[in-house]
C-alpha atoms as a PDB file:
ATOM      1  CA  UNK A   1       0.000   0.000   0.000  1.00  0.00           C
ATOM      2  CA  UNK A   2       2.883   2.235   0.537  1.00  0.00           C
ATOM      3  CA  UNK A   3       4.649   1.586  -2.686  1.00  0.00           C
ATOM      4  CA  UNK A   4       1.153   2.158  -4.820  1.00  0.00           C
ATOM      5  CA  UNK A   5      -0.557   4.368  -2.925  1.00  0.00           C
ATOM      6  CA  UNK A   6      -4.956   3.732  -1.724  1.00  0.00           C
ATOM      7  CA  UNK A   7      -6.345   2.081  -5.288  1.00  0.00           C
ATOM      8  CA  UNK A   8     -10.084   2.266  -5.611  1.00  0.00           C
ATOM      9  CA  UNK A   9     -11.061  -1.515  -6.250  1.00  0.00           C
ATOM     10  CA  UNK A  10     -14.104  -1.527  -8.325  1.00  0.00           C
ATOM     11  CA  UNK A  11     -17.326  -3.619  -7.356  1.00  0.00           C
ATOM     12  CA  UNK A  12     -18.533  -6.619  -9.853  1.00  0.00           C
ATOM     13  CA  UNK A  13     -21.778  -4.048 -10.509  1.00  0.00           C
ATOM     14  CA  UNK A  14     -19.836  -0.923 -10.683  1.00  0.00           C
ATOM     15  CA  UNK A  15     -19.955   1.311 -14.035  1.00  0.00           C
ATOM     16  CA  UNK A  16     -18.427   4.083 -15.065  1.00  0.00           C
ATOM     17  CA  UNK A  17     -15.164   3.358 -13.561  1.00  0.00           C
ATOM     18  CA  UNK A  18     -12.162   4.432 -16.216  1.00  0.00           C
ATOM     19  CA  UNK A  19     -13.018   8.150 -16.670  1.00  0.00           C
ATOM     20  CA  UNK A  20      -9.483   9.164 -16.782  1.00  0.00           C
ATOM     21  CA  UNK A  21      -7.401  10.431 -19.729  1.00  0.00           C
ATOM     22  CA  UNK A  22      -3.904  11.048 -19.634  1.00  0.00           C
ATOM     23  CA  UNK A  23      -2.381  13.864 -22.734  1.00  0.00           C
ATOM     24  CA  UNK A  24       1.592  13.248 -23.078  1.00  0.00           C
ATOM     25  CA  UNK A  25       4.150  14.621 -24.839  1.00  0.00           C
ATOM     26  CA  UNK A  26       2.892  18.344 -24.101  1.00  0.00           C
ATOM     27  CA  UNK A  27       6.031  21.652 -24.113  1.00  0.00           C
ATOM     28  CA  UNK A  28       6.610  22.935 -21.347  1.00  0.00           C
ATOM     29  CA  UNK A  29       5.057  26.406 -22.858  1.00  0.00           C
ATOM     30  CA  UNK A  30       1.506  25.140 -22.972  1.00  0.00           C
ATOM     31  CA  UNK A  31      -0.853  25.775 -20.428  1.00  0.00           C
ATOM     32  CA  UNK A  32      -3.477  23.647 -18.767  1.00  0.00           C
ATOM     33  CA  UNK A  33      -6.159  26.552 -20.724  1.00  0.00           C
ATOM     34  CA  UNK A  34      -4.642  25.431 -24.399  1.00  0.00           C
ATOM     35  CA  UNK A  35      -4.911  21.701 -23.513  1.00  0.00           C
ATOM     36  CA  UNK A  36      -8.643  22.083 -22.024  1.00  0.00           C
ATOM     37  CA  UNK A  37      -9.278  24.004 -25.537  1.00  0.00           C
ATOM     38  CA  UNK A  38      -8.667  20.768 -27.879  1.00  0.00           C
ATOM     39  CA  UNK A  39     -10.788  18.391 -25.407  1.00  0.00           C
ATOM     40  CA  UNK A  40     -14.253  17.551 -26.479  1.00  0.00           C
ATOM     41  CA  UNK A  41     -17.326  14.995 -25.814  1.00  0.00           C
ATOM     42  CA  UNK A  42     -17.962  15.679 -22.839  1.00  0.00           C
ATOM     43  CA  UNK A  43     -18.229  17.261 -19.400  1.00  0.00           C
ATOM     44  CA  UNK A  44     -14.786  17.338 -17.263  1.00  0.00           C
ATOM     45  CA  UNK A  45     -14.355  16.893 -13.205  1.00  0.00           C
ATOM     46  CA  UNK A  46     -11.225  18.165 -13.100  1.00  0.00           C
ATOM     47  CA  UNK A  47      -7.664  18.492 -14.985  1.00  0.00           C
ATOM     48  CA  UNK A  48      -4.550  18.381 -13.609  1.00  0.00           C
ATOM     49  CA  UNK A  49      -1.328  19.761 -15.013  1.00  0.00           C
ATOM     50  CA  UNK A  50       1.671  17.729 -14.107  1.00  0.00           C
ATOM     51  CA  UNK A  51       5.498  18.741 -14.782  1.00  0.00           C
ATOM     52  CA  UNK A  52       7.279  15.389 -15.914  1.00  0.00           C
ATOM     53  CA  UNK A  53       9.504  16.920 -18.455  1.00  0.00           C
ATOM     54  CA  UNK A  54      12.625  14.950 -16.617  1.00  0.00           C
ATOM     55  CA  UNK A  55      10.819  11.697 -17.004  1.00  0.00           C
ATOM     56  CA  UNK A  56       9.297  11.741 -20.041  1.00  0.00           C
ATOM     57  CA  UNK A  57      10.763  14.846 -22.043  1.00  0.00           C
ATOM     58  CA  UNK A  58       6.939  16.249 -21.798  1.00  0.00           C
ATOM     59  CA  UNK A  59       4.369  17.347 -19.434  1.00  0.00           C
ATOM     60  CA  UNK A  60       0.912  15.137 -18.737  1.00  0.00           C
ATOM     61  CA  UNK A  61      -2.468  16.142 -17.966  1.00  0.00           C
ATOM     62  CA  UNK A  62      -4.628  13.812 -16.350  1.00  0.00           C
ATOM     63  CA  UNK A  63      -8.535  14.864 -17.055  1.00  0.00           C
ATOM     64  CA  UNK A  64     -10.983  12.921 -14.995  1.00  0.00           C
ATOM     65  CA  UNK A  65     -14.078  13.165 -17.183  1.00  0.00           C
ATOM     66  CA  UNK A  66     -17.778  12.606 -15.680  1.00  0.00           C
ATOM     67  CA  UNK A  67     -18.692   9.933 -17.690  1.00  0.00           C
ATOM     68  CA  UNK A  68     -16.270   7.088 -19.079  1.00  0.00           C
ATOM     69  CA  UNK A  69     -18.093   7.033 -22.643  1.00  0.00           C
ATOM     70  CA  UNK A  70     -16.775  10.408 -22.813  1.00  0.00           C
ATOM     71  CA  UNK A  71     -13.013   9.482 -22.337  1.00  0.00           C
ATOM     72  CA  UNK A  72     -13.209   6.103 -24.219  1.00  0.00           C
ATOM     73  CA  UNK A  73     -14.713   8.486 -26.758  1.00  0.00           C
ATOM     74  CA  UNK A  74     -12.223  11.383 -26.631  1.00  0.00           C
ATOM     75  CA  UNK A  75      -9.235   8.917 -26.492  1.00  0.00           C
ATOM     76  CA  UNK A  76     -10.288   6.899 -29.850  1.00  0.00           C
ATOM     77  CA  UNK A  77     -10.895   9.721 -31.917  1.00  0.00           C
ATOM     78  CA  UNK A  78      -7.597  11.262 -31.079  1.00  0.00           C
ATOM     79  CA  UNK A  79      -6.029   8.160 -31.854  1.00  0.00           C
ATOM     80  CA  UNK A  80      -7.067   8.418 -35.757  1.00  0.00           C
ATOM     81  CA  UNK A  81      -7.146  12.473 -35.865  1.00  0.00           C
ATOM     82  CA  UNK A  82      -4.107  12.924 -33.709  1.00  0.00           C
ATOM     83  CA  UNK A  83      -4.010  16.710 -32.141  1.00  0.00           C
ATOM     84  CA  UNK A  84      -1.113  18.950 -30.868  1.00  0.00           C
ATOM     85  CA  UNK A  85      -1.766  21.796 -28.185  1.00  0.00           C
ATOM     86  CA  UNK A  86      -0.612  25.471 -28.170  1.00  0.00           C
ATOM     87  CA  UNK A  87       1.216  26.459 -30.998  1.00  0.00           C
ATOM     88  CA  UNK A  88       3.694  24.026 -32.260  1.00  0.00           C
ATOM     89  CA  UNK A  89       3.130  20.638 -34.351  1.00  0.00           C
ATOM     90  CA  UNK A  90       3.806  18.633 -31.500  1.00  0.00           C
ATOM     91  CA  UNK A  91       1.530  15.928 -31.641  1.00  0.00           C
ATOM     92  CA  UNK A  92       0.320  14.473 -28.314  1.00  0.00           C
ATOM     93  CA  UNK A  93      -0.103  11.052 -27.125  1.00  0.00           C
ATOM     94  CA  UNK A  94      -3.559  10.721 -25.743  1.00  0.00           C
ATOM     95  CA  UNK A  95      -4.920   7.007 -23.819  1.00  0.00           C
ATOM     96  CA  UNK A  96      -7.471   6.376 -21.081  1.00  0.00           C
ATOM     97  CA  UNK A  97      -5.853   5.305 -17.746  1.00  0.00           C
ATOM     98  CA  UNK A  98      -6.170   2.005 -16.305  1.00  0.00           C
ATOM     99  CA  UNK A  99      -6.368   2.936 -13.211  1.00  0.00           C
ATOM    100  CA  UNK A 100     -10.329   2.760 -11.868  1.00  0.00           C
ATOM    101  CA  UNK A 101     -11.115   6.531 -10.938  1.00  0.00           C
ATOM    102  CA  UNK A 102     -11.897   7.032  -7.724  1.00  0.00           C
ATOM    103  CA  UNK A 103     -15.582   8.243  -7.307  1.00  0.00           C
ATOM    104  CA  UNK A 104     -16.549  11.385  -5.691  1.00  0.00           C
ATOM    105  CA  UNK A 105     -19.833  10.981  -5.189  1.00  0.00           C
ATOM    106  CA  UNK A 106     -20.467  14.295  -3.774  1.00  0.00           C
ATOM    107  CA  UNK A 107     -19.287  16.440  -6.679  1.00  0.00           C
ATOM    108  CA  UNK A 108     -20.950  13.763  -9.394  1.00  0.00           C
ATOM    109  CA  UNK A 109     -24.495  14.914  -7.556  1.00  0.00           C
ATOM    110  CA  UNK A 110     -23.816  18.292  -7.811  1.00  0.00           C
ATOM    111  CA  UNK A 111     -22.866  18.055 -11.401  1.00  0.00           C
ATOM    112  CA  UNK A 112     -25.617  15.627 -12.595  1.00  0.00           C
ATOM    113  CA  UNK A 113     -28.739  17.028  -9.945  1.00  0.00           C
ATOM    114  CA  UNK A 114     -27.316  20.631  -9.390  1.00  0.00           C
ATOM    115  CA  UNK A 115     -26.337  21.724 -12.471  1.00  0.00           C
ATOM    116  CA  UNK A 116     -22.371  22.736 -11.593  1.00  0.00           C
ATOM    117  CA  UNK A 117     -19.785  23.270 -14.625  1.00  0.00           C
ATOM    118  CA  UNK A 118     -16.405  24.164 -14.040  1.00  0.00           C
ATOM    119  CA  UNK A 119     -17.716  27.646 -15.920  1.00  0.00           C
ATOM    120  CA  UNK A 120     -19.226  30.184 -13.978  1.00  0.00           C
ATOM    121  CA  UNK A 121     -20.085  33.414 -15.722  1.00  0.00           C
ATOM    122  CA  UNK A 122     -21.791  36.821 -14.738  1.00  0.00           C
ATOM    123  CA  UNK A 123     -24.051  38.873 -16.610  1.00  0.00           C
ATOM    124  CA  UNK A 124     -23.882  42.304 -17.230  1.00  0.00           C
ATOM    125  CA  UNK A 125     -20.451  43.020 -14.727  1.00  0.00           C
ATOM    126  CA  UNK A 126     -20.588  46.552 -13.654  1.00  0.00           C
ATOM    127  CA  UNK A 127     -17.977  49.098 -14.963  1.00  0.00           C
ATOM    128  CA  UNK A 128     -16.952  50.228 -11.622  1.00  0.00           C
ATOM    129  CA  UNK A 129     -15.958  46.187 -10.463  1.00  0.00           C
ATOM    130  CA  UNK A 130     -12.333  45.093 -11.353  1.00  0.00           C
ATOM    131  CA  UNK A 131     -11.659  42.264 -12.825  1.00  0.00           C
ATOM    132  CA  UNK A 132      -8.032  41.592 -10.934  1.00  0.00           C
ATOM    133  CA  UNK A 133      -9.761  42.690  -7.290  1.00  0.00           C
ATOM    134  CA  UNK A 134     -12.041  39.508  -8.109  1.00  0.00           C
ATOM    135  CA  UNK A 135      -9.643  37.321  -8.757  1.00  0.00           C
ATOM    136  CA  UNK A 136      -7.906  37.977  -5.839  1.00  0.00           C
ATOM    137  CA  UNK A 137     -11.115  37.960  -3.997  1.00  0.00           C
ATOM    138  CA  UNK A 138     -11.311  34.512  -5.220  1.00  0.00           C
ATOM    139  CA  UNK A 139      -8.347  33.630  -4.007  1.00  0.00           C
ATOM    140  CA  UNK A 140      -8.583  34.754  -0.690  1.00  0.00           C
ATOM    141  CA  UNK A 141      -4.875  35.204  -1.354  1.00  0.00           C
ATOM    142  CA  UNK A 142      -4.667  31.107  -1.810  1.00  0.00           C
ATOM    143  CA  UNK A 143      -2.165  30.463  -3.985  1.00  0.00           C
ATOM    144  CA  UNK A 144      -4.078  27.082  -5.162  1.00  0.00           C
ATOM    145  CA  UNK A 145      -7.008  28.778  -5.215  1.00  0.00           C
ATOM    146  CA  UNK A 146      -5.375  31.599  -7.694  1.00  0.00           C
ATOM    147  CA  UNK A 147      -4.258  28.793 -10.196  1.00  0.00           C
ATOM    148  CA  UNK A 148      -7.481  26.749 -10.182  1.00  0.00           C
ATOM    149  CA  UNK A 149      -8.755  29.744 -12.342  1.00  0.00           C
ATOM    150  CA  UNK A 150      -7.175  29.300 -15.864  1.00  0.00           C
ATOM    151  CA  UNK A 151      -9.085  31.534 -17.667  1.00  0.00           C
ATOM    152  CA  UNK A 152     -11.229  34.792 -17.094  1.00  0.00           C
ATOM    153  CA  UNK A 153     -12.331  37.318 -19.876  1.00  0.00           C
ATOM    154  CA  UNK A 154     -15.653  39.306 -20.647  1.00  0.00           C
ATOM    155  CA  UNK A 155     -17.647  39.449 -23.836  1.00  0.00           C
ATOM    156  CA  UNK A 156     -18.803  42.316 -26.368  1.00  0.00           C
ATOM    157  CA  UNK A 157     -21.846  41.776 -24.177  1.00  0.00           C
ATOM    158  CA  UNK A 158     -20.643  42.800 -20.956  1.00  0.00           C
ATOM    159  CA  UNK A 159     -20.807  38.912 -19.388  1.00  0.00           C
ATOM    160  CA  UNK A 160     -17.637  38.080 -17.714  1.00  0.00           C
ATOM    161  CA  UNK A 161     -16.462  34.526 -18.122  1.00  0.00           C
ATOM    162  CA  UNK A 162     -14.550  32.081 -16.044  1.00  0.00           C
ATOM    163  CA  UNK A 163     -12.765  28.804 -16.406  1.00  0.00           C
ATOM    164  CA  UNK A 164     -11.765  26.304 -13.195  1.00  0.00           C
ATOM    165  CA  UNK A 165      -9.798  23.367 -13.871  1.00  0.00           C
ATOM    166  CA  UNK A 166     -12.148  21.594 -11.481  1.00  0.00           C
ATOM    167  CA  UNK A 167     -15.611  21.506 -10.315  1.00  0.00           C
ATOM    168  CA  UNK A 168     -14.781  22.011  -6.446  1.00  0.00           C
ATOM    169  CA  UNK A 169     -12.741  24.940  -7.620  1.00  0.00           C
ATOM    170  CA  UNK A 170     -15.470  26.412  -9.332  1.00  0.00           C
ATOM    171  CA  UNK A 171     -18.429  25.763  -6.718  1.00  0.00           C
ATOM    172  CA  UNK A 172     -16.100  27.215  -4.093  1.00  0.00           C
ATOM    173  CA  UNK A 173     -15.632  30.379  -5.924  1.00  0.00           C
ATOM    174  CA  UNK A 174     -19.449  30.372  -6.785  1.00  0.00           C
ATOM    175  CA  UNK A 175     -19.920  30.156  -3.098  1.00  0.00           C
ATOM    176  CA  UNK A 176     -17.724  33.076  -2.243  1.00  0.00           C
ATOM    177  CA  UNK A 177     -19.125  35.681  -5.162  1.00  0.00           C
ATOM    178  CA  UNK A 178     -22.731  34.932  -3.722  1.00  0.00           C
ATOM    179  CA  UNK A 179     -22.346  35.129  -0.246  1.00  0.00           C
ATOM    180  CA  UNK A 180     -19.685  38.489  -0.642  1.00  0.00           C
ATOM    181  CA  UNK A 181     -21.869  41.854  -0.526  1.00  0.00           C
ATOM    182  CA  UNK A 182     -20.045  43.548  -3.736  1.00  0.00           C
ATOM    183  CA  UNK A 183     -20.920  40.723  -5.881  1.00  0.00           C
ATOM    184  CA  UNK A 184     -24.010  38.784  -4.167  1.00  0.00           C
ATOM    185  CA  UNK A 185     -26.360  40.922  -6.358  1.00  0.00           C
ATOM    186  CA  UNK A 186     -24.313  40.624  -9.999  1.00  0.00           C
ATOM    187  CA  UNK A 187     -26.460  37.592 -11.107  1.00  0.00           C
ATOM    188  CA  UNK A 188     -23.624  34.591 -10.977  1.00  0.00           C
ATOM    189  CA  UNK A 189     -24.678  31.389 -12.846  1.00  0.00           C
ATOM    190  CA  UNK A 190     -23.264  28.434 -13.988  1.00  0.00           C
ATOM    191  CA  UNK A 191     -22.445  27.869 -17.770  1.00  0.00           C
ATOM    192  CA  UNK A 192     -22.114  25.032 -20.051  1.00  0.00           C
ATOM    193  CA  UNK A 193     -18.759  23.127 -19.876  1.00  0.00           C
ATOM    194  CA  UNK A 194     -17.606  23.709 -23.313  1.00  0.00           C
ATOM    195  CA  UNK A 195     -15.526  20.610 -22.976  1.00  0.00           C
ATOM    196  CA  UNK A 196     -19.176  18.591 -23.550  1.00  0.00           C
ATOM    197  CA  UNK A 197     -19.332  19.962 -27.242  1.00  0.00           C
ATOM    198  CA  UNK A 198     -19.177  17.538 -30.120  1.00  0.00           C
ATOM    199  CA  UNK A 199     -16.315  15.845 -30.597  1.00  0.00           C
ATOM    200  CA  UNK A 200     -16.521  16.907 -34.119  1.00  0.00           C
ATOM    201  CA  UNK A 201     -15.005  20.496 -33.518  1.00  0.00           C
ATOM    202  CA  UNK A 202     -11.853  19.181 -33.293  1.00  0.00           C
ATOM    203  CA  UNK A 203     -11.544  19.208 -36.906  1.00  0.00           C
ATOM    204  CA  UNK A 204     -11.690  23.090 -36.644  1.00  0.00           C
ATOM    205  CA  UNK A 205      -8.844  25.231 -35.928  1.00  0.00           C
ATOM    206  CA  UNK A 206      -8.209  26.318 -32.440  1.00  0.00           C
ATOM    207  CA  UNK A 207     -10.389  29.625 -31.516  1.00  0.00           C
ATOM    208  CA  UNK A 208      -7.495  32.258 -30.031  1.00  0.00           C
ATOM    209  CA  UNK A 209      -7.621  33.210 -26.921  1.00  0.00           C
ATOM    210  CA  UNK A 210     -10.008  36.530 -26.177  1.00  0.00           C
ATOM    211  CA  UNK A 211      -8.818  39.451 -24.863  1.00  0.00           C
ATOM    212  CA  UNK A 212      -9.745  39.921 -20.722  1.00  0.00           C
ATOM    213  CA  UNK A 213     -11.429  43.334 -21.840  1.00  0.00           C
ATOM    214  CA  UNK A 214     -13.038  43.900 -25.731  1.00  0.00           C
ATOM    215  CA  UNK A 215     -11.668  47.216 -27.163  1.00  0.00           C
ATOM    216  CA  UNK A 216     -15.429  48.683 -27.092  1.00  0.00           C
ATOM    217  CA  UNK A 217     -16.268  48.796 -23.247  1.00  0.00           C
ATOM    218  CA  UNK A 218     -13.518  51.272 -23.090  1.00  0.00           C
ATOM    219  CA  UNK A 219     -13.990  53.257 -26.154  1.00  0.00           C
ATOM    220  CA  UNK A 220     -13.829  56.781 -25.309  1.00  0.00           C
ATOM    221  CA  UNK A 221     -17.071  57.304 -27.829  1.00  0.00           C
ATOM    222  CA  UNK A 222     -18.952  55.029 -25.849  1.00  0.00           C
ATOM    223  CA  UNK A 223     -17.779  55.248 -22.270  1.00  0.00           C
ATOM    224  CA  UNK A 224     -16.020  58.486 -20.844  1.00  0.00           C
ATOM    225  CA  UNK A 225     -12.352  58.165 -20.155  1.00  0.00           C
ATOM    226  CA  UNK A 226     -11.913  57.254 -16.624  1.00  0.00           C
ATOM    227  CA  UNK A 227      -8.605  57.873 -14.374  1.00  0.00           C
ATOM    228  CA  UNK A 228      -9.072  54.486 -12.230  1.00  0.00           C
ATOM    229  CA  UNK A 229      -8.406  52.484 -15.231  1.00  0.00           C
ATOM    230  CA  UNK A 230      -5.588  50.292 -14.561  1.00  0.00           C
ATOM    231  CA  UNK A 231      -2.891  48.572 -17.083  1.00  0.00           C
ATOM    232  CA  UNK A 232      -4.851  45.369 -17.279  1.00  0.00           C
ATOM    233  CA  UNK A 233      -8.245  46.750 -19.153  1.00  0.00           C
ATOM    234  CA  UNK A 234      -6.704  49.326 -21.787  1.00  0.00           C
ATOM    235  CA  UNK A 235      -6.250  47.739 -25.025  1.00  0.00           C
ATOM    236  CA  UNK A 236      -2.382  46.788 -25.749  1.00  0.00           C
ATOM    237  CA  UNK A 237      -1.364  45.801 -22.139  1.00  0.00           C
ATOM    238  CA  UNK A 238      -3.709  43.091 -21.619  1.00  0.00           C
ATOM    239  CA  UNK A 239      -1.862  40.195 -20.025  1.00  0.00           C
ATOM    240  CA  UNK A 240       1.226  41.842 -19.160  1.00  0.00           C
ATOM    241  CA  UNK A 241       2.796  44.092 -16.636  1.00  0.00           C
ATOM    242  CA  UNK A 242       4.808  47.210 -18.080  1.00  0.00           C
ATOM    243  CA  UNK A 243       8.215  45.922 -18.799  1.00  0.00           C
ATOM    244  CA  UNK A 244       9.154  49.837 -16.686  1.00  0.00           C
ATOM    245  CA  UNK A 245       7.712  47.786 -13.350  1.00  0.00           C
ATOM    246  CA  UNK A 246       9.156  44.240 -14.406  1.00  0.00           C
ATOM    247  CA  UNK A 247      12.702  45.057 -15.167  1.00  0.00           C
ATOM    248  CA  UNK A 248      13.818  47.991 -13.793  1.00  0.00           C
ATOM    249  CA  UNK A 249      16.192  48.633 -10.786  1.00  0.00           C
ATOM    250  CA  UNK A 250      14.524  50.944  -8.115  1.00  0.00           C
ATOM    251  CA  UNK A 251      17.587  52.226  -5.702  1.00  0.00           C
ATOM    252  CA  UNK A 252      16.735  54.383  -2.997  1.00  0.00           C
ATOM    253  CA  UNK A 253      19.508  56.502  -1.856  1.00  0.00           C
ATOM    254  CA  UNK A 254      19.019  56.959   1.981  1.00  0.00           C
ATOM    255  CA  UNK A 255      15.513  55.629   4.487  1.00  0.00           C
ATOM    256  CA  UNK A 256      15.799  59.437   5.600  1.00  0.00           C
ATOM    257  CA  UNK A 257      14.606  60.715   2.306  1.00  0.00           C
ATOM    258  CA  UNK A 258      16.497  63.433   2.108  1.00  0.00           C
ATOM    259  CA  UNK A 259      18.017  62.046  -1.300  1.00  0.00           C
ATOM    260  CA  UNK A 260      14.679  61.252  -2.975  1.00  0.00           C
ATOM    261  CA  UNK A 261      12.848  63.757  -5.186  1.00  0.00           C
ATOM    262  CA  UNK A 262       9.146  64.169  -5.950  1.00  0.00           C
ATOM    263  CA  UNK A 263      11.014  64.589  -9.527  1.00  0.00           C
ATOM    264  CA  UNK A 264      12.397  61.328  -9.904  1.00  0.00           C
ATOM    265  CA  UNK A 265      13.931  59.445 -12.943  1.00  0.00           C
ATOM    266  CA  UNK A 266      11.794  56.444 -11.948  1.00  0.00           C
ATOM    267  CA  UNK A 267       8.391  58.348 -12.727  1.00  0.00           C
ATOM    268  CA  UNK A 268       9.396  59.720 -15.821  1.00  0.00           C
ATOM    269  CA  UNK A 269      10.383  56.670 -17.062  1.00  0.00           C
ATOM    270  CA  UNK A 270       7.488  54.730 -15.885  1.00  0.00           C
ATOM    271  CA  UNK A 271       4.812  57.336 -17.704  1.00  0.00           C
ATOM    272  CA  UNK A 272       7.479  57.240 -21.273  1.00  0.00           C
ATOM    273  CA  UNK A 273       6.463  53.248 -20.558  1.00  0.00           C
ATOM    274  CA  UNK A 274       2.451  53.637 -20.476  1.00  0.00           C
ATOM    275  CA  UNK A 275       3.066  56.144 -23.494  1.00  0.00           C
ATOM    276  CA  UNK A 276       4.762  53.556 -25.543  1.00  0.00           C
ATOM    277  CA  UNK A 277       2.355  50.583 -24.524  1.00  0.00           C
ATOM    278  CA  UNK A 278      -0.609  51.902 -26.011  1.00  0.00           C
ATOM    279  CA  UNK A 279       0.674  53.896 -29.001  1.00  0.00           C
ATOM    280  CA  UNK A 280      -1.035  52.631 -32.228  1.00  0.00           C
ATOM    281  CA  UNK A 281      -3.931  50.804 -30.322  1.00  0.00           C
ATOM    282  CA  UNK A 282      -6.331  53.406 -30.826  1.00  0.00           C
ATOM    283  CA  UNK A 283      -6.295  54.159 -26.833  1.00  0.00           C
ATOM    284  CA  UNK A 284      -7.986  57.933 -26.497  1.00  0.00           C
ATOM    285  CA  UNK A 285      -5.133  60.869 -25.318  1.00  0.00           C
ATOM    286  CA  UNK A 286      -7.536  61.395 -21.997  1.00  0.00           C
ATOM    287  CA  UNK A 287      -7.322  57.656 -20.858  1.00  0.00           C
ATOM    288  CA  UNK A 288      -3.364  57.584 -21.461  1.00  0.00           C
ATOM    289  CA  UNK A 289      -3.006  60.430 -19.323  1.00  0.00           C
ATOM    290  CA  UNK A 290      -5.392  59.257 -16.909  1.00  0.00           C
ATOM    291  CA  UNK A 291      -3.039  56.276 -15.783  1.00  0.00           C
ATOM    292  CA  UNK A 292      -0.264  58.975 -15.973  1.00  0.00           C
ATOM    293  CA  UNK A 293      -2.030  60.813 -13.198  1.00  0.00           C
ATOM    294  CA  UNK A 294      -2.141  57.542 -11.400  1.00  0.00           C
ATOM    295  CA  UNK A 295       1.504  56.648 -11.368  1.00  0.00           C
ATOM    296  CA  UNK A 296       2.382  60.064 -10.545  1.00  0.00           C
ATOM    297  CA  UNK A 297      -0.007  59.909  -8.068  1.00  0.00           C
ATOM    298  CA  UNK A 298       1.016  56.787  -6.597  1.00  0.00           C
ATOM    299  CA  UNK A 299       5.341  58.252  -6.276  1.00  0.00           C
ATOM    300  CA  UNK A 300       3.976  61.461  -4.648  1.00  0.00           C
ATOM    301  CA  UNK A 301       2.386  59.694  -2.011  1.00  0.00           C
ATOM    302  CA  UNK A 302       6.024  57.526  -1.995  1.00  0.00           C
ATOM    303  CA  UNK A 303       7.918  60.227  -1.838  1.00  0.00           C
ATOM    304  CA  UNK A 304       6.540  62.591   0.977  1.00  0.00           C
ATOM    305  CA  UNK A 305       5.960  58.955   3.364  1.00  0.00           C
ATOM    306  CA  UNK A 306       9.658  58.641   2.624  1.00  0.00           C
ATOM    307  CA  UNK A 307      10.275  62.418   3.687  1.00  0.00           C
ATOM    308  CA  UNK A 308       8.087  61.927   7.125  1.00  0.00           C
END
């Protein structure tokens, strides 16, 4: 038991027992969100993401579908239309596990009698909410509970969308959102697992990955320029920090402050950044100088708390 671990031993009347599929031969540049794009035929428990590159050359995920027609399903069509993941030719080496799954028969009743998907989406999100203050919120500064969300955007129709890698994941974060004041009221439901879509799609290229804000719900035509905005929700520095924030050296001459200046190089350098970022993405002058106001905002504040 030691050397193999607790193996759930199927019953002579059980069903539905190998709902596993391991994915091989993956790079070690694709995420968990790229694999979970190219699986179809059904609804998913939970994936897991697992770094063997030093045992195998590749990483595996393990997907534990709800039903085992689904994986026997998934497994054999692969096998004659073989798929690769993110983007490189690499093709991947798809087989259902062996192993029985172990049931969990408390998150198979909530997904079969309660509805639950690992996608939980909200309708009409408010302009004044922020998308990164709800993820952390769903965190609760967890870092497991950060990474169990693998993707998060919101539509030309205002309805933000989110992706778990697992159904407990995403019930726990559906918990939180409706019992939490700001977002109790915002209308939170559960949305279809795209994962349960025909099998035939696969035979379509892969749909790329959507921005986390459309260009509209910020265009200065239809919504005025606002100064909160932060880097993550203008157009051209979606899903990355400014490289002024990620590489560069901050020294501070002295704790007394008598050395720093409400003038600094560091500020300068940091609006030149923003300035760059969203030239020729059609960001409006006012919302560019906007998060200018912020970051000099922000070092004043620095600056005289240094001084004191």
């Amino acid at each position: 038991m030691f050397r193999y671990g607790y193996l759930y031993a199927p019953g002579d009347g059980d069903v539905n027992c190998l709902r596993t599929v391991r994915i091989g031969n993956i790079s070690a540049e694709t995420e968990l969100r790229d694999v979970l794009a190219r699986v179809r035929g059904g609804q998913i428990v939970k994936a897991i993401l697992l770094n063997t590159l030093k045992l195998t050359g590749g990483n595996t995920v393990l997907i534990e579908f709800l039903n085992q027609s689904s994986a026997n399903e998934y497994a054999s069509y692969t096998a004659i239309h073989p798929i690769s993941f993110g983007n490189n030719d690499r093709l991947a080496d798809i087989s259902v596990v062996g192993t029985p799954t172990y049931p969990s028969f408390s998150t198979l009743r909530s997904m079969r009698d309660l509805g639950y998907t690992r996608f939980l989406g909200i309708g009409r999100f408010p302009k004044d909410h922020s998308i990164p203050r709800l993820e952390r919120d769903i965190s609760c500064c967890n870092q497991l509970r950060a990474e169990s969300l693998i993707e998060i955007y919101l539509d030309e129709e205002d309805t933000l969308h989110m992706e778990f890698n697992s159904i407990n994941a995403a019930g726990s974060a559906y918990g939180i959102l409706t019992s939490w004041q700001p977002y109790k009221r915002l209308g939170i439901f559960f949305e279809r697992d795209q994962c349960a879509r025909p099998i035939e799609e696969l035979e379509l290229p892969a749909r790329p990955r959507p921005p986390i804000i459309p260009r509209a719900r910020y265009d200065p035509a239809v919504t005025p320029p606002a100064v909160h905005l932060i880097p993550d929700q203008v157009p051209g520095l979606q899903r990355k920090r400014l490289a002024a924030l990620t590489n560069q050296a901050v020294t501070i001459p002295s704790f007394s402050g008598k050395q720093i200046k409400s003038d600094t190089n560091w500020a300068d350098e940091v609006n030149d950044e923003i300035k760059d970022q969203v030239a020729g993405h059609g960001v409006d002058d006012e919302v560019v100088n906007g998060l200018v106001c912020v970051c000099n905002s922000h070092v004043s504040k620095f600056v005289r708390t240094m001084k004191s």
